[in-house]
PDB file of N, CA and C in Angstrom:
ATOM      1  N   UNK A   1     119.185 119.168 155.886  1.00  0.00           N
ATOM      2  CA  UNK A   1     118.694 119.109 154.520  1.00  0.00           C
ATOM      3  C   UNK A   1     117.198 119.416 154.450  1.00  0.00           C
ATOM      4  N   UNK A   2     116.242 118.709 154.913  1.00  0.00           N
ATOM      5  CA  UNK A   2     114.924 118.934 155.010  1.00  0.00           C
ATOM      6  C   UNK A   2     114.616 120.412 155.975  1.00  0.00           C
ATOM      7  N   UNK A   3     115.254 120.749 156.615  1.00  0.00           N
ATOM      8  CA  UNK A   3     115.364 122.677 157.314  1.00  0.00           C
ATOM      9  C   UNK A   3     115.482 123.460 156.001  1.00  0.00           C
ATOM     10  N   UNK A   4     116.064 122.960 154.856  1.00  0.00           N
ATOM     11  CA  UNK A   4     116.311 124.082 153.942  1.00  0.00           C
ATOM     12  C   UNK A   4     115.460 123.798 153.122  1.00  0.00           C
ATOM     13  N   UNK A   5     115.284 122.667 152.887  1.00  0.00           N
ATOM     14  CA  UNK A   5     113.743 122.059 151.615  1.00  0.00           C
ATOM     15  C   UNK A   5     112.219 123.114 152.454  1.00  0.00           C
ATOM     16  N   UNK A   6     111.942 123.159 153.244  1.00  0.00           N
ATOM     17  CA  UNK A   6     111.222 123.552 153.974  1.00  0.00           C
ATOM     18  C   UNK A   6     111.349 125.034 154.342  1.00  0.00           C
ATOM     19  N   UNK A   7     112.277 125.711 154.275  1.00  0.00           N
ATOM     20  CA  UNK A   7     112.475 127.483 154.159  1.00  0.00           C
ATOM     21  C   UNK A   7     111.658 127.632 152.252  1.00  0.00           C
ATOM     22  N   UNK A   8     112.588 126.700 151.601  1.00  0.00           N
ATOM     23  CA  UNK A   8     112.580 126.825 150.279  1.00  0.00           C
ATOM     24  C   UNK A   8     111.237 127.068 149.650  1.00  0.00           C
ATOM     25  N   UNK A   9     110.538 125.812 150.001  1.00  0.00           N
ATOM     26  CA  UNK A   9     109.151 125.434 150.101  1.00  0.00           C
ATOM     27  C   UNK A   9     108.277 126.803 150.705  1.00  0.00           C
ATOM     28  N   UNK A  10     108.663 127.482 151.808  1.00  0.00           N
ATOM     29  CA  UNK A  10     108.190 128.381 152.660  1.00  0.00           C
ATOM     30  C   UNK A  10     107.911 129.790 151.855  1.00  0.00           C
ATOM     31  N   UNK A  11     109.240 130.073 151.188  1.00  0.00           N
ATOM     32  CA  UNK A  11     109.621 130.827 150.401  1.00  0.00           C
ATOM     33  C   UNK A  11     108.841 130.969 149.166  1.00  0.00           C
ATOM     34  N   UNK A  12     108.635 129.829 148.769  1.00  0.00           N
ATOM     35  CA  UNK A  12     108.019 129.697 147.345  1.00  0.00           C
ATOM     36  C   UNK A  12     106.182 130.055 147.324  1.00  0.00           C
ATOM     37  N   UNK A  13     106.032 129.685 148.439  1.00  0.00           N
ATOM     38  CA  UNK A  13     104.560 130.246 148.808  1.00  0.00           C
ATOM     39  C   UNK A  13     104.277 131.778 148.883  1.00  0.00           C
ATOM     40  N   UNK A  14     105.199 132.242 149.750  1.00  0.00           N
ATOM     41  CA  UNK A  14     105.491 133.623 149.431  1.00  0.00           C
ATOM     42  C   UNK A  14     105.435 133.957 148.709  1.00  0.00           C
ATOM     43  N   UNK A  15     106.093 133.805 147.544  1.00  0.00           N
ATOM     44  CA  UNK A  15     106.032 134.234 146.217  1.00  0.00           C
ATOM     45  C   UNK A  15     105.094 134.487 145.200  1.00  0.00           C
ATOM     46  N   UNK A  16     104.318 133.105 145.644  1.00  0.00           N
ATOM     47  CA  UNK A  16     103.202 132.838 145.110  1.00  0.00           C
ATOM     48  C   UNK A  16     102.289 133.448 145.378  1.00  0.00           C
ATOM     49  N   UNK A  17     102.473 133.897 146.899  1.00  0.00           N
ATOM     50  CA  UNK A  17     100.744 135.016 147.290  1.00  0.00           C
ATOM     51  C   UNK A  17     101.463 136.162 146.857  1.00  0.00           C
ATOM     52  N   UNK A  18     102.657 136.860 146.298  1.00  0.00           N
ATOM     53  CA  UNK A  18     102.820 137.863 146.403  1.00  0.00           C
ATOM     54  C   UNK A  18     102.094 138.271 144.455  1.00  0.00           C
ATOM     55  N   UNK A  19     102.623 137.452 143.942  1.00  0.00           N
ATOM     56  CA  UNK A  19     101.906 137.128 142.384  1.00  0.00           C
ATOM     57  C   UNK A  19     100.803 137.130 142.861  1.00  0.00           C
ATOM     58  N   UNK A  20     100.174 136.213 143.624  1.00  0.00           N
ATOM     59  CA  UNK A  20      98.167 136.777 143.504  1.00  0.00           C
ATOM     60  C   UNK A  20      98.017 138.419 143.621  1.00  0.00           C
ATOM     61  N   UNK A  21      98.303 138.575 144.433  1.00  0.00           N
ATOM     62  CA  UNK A  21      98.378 140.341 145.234  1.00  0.00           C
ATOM     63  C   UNK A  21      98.657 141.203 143.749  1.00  0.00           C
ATOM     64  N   UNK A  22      99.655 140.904 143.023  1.00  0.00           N
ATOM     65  CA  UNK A  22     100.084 141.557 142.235  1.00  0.00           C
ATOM     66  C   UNK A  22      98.619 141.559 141.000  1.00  0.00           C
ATOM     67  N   UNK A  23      98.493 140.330 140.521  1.00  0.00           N
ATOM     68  CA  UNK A  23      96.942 140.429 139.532  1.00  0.00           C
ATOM     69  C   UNK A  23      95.967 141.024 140.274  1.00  0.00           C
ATOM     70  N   UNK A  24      95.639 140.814 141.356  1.00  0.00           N
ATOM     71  CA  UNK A  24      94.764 141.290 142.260  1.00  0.00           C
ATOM     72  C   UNK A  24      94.489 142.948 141.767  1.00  0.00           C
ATOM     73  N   UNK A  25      95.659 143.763 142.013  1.00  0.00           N
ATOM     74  CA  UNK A  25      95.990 144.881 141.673  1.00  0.00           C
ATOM     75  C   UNK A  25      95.809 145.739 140.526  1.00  0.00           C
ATOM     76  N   UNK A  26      95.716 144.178 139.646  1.00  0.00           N
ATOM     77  CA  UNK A  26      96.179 144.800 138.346  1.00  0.00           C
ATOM     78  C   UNK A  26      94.608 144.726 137.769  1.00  0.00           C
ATOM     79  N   UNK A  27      93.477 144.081 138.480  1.00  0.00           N
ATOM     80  CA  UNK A  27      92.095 143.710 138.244  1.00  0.00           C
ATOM     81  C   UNK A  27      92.329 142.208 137.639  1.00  0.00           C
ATOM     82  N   UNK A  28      93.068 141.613 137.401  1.00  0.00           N
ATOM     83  CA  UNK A  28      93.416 140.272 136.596  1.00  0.00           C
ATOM     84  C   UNK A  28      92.646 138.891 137.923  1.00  0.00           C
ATOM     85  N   UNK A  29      91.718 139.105 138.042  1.00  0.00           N
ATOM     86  CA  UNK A  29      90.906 138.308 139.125  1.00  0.00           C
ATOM     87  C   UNK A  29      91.193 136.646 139.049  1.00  0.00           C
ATOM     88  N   UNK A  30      91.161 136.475 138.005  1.00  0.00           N
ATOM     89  CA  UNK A  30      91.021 134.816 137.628  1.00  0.00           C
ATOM     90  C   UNK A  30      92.248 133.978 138.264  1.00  0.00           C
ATOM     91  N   UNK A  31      93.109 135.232 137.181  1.00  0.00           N
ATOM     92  CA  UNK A  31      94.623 134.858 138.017  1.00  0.00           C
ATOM     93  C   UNK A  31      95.057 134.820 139.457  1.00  0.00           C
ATOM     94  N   UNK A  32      94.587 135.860 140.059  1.00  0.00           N
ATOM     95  CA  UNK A  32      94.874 135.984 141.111  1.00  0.00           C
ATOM     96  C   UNK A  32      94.040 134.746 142.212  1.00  0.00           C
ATOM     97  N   UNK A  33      92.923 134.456 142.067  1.00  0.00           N
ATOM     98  CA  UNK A  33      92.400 133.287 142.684  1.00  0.00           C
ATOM     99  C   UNK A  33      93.341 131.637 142.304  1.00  0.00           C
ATOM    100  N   UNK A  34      93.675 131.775 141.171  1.00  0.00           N
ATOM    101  CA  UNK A  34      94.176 130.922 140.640  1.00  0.00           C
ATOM    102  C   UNK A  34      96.001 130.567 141.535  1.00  0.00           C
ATOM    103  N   UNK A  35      96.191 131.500 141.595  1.00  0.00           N
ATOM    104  CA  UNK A  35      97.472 131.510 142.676  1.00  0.00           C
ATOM    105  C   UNK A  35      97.686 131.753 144.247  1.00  0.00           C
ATOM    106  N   UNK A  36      96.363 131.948 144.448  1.00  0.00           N
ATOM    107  CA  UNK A  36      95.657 131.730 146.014  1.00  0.00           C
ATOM    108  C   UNK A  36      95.326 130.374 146.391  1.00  0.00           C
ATOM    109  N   UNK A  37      95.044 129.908 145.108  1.00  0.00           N
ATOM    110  CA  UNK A  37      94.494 128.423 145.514  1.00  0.00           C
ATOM    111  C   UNK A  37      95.482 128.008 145.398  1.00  0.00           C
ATOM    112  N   UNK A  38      96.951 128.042 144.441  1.00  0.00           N
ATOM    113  CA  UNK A  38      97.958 127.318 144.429  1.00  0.00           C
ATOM    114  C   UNK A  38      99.095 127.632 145.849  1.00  0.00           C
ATOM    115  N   UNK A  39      98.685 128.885 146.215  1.00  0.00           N
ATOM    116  CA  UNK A  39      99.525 129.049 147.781  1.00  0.00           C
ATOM    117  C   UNK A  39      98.867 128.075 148.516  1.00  0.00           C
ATOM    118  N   UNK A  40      97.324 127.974 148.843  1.00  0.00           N
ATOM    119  CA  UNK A  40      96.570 127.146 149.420  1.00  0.00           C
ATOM    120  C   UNK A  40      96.968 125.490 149.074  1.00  0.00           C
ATOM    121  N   UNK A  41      97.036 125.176 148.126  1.00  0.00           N
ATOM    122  CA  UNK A  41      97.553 123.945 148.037  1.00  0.00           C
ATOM    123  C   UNK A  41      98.919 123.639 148.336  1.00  0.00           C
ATOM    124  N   UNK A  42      99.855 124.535 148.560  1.00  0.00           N
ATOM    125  CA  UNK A  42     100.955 124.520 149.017  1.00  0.00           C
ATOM    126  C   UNK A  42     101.229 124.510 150.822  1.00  0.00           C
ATOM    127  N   UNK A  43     100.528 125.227 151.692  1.00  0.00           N
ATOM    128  CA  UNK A  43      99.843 126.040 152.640  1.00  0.00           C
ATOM    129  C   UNK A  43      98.801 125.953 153.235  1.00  0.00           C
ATOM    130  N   UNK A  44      97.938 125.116 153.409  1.00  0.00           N
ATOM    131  CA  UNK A  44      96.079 125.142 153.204  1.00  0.00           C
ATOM    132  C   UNK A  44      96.115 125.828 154.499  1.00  0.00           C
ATOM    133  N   UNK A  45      96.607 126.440 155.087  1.00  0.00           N
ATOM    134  CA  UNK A  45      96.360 127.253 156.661  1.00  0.00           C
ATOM    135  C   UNK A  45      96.702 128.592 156.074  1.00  0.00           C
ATOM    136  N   UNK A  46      97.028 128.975 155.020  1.00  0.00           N
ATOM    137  CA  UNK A  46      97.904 130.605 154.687  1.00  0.00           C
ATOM    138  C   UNK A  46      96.675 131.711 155.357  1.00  0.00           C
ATOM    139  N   UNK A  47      96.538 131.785 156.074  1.00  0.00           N
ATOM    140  CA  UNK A  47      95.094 132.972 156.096  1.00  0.00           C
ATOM    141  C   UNK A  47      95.690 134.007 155.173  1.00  0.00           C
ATOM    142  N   UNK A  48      96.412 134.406 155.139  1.00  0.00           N
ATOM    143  CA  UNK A  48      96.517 135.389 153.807  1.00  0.00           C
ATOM    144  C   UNK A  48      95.737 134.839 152.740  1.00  0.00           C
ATOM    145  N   UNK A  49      96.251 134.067 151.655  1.00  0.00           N
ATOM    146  CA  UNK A  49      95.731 133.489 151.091  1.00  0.00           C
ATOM    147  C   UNK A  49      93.950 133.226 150.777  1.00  0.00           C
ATOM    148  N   UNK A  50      93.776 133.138 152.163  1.00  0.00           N
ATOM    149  CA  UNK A  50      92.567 132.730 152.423  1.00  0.00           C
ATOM    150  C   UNK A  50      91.687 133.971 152.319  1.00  0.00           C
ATOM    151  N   UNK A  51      92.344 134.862 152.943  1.00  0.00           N
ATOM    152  CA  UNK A  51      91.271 136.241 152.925  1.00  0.00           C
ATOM    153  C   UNK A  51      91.411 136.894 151.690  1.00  0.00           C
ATOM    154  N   UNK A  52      92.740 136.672 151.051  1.00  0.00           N
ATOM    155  CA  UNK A  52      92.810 137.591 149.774  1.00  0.00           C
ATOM    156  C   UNK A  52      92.003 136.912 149.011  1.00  0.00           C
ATOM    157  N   UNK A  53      91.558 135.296 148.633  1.00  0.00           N
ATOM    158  CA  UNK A  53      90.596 134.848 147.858  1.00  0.00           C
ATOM    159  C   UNK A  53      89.189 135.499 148.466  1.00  0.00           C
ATOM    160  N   UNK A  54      88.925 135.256 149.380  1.00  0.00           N
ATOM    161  CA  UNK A  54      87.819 136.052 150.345  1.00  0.00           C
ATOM    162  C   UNK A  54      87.167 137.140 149.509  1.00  0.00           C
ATOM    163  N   UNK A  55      88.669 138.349 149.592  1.00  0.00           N
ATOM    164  CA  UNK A  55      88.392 139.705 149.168  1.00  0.00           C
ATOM    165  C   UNK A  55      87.999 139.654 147.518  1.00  0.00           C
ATOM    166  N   UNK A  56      88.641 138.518 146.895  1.00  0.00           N
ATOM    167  CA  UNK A  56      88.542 138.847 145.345  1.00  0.00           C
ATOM    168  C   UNK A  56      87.183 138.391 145.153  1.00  0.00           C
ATOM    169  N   UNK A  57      86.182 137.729 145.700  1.00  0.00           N
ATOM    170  CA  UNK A  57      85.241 137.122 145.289  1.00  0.00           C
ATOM    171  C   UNK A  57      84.245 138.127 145.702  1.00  0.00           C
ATOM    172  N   UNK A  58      84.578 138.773 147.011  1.00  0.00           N
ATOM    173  CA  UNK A  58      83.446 139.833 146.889  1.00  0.00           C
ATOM    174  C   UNK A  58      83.657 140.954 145.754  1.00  0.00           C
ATOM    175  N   UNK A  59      84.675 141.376 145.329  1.00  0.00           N
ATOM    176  CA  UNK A  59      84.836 142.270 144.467  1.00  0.00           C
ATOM    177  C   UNK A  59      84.265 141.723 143.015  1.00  0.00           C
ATOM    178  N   UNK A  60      84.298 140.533 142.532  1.00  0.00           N
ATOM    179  CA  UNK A  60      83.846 140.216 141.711  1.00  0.00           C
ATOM    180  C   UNK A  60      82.856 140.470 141.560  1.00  0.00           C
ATOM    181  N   UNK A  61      81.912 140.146 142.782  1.00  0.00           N
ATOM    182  CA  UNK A  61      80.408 139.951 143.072  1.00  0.00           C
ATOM    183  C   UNK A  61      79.708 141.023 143.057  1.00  0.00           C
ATOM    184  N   UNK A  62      80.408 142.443 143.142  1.00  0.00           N
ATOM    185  CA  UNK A  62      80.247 144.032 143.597  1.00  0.00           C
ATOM    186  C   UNK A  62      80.643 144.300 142.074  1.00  0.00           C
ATOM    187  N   UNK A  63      81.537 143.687 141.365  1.00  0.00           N
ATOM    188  CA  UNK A  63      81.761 144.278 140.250  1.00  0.00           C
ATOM    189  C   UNK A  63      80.407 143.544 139.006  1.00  0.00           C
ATOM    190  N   UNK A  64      79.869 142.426 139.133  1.00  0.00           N
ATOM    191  CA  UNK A  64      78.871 142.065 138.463  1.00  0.00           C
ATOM    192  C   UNK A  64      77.600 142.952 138.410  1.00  0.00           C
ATOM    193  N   UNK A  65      77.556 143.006 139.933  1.00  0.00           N
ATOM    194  CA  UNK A  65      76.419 143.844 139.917  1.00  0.00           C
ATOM    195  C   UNK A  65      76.359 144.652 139.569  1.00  0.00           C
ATOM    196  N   UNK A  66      77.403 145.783 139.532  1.00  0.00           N
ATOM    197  CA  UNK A  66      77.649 147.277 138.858  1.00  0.00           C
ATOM    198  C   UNK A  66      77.708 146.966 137.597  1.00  0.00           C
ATOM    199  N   UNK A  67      78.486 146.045 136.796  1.00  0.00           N
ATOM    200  CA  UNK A  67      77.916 145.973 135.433  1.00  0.00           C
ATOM    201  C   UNK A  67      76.625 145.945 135.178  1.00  0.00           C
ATOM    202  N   UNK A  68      76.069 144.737 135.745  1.00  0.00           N
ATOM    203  CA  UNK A  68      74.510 144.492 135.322  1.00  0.00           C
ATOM    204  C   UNK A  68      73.585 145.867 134.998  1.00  0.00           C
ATOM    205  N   UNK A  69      73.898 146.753 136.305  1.00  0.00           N
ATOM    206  CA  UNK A  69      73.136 148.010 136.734  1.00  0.00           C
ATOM    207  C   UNK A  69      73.760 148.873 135.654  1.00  0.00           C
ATOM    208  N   UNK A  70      74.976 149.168 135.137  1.00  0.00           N
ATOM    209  CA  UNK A  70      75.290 149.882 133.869  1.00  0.00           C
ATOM    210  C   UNK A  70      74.132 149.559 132.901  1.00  0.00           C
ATOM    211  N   UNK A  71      74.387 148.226 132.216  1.00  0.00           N
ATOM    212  CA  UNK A  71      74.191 147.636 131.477  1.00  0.00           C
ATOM    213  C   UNK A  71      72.362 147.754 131.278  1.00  0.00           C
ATOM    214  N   UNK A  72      72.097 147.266 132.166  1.00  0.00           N
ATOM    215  CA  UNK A  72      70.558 147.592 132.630  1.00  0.00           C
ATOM    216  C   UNK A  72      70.311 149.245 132.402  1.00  0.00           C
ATOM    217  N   UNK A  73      71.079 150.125 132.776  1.00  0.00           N
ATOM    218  CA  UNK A  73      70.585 151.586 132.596  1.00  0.00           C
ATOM    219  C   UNK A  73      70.954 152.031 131.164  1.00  0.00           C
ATOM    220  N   UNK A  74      71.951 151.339 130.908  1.00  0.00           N
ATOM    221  CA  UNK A  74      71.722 151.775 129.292  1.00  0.00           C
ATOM    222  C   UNK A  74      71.219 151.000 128.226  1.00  0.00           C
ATOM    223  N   UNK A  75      70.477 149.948 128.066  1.00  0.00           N
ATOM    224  CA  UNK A  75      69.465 149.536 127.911  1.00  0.00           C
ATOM    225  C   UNK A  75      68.171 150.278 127.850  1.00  0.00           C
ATOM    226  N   UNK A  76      67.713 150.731 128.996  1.00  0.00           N
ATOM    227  CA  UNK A  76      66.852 151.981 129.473  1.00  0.00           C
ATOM    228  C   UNK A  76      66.944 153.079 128.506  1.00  0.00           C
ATOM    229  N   UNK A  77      68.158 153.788 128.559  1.00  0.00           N
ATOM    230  CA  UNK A  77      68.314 154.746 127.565  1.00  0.00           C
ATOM    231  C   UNK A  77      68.625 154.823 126.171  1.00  0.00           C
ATOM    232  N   UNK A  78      69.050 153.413 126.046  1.00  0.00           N
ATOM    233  CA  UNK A  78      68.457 152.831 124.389  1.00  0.00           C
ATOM    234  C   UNK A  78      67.189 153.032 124.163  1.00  0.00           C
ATOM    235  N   UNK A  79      65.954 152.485 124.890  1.00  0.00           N
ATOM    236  CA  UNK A  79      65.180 151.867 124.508  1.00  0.00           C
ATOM    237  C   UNK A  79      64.125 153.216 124.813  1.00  0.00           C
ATOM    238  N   UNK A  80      64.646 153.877 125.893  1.00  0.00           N
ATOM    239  CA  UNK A  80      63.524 155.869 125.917  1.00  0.00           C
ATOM    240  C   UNK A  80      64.673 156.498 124.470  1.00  0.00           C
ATOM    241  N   UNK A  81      65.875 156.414 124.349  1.00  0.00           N
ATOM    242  CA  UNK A  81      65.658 156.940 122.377  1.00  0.00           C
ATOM    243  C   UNK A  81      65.405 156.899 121.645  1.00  0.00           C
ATOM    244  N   UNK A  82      65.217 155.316 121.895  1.00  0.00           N
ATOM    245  CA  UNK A  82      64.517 154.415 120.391  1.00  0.00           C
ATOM    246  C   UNK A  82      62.874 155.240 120.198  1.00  0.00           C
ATOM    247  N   UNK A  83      62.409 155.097 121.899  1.00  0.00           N
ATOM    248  CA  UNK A  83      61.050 155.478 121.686  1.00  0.00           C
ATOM    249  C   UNK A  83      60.782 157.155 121.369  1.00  0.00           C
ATOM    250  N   UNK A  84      61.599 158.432 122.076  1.00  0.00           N
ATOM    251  CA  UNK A  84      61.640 159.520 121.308  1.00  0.00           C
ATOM    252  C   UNK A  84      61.897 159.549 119.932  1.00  0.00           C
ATOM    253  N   UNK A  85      62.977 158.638 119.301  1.00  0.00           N
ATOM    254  CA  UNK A  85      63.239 158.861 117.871  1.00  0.00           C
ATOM    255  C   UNK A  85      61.769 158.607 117.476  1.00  0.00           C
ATOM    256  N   UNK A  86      61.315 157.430 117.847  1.00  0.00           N
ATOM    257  CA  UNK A  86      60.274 157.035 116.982  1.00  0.00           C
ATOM    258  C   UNK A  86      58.697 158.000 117.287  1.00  0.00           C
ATOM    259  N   UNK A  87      58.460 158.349 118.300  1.00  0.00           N
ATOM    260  CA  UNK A  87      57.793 159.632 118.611  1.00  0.00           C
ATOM    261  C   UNK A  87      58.117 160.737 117.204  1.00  0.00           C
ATOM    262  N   UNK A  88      59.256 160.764 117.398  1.00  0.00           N
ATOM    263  CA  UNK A  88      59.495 162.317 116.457  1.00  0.00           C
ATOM    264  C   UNK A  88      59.547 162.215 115.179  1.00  0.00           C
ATOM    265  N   UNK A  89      59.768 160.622 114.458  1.00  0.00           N
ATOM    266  CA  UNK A  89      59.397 160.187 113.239  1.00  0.00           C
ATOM    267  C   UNK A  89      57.971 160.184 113.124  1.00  0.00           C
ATOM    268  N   UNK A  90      57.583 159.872 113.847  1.00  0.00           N
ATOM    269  CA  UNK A  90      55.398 159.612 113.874  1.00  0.00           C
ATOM    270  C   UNK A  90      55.139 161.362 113.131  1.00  0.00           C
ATOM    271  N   UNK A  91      55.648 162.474 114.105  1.00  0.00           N
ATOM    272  CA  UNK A  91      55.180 163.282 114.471  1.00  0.00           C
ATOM    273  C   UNK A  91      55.757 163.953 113.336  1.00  0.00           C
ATOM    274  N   UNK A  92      56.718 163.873 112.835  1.00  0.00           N
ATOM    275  CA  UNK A  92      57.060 164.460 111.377  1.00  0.00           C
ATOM    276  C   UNK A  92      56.016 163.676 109.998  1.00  0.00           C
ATOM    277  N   UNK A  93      55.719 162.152 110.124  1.00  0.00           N
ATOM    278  CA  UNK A  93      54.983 161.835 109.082  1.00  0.00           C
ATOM    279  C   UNK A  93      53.501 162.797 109.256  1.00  0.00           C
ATOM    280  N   UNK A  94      53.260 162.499 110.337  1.00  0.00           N
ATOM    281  CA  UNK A  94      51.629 163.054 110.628  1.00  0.00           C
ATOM    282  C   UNK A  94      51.785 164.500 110.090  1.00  0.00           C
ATOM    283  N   UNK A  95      52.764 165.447 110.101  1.00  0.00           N
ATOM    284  CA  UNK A  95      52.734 166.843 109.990  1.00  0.00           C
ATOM    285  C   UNK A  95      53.000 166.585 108.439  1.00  0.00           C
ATOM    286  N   UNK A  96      53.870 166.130 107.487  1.00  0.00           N
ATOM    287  CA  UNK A  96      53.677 165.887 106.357  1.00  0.00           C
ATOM    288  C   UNK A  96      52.490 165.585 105.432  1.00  0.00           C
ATOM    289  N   UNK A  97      51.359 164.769 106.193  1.00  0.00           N
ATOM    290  CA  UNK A  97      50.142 164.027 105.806  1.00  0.00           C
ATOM    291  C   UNK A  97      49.111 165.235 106.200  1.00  0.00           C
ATOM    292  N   UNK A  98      49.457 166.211 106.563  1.00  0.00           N
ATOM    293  CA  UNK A  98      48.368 167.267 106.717  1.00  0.00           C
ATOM    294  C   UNK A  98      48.261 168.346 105.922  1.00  0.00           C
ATOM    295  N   UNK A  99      49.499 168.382 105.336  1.00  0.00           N
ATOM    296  CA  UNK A  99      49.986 169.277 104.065  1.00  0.00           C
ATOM    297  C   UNK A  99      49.264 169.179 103.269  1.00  0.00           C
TER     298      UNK A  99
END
């Protein structure tokens, strides 16, 4: 009885890292840690488990930064249009005011 509670149990972990893997895939990060930790609490030795949380946290960490650096560069190029627009507004009043 407890040989088959224990495949069952075995089984169900499986399952469970195979669902992380799957969000993992899908970019669904939260989730996928979220069912790493629940293999882990099922498992706390799964090295699967263990490295696939591993892997998602650096990707997170690689994916922040590449936002930031988007985000940061277009910012940049907001803020050099803002300043050409406003250059080329100056430079149209001034040519008006000489008329």
């Amino acid at each position: 009885s407890s040989g088959i509670n224990a495949e069952w149990h075995y089984g169900r972990g499986d399952f469970v890292y195979y669902l992380a893997v799957g969000h993992y895939r899908l970019h669904d990060y939260s989730t996928a840690i979220k069912y790493c930790e629940r293999v882990l609490g099922m498992e706390p030795g799964n090295q699967q488990a263990v490295q696939l949380k591993e892997i998602i946290s650096k990707k997170r960490k690689k994916d922040a930064i590449i936002g930031a650096a988007v985000l940061g560069g277009g910012a940049v190029a907001l803020t050099g249009g803002l300043l050409l627009a406003g250059a080329v507004l100056a430079a149209g009043i001034a040519a008006v005011k000489k008329r």
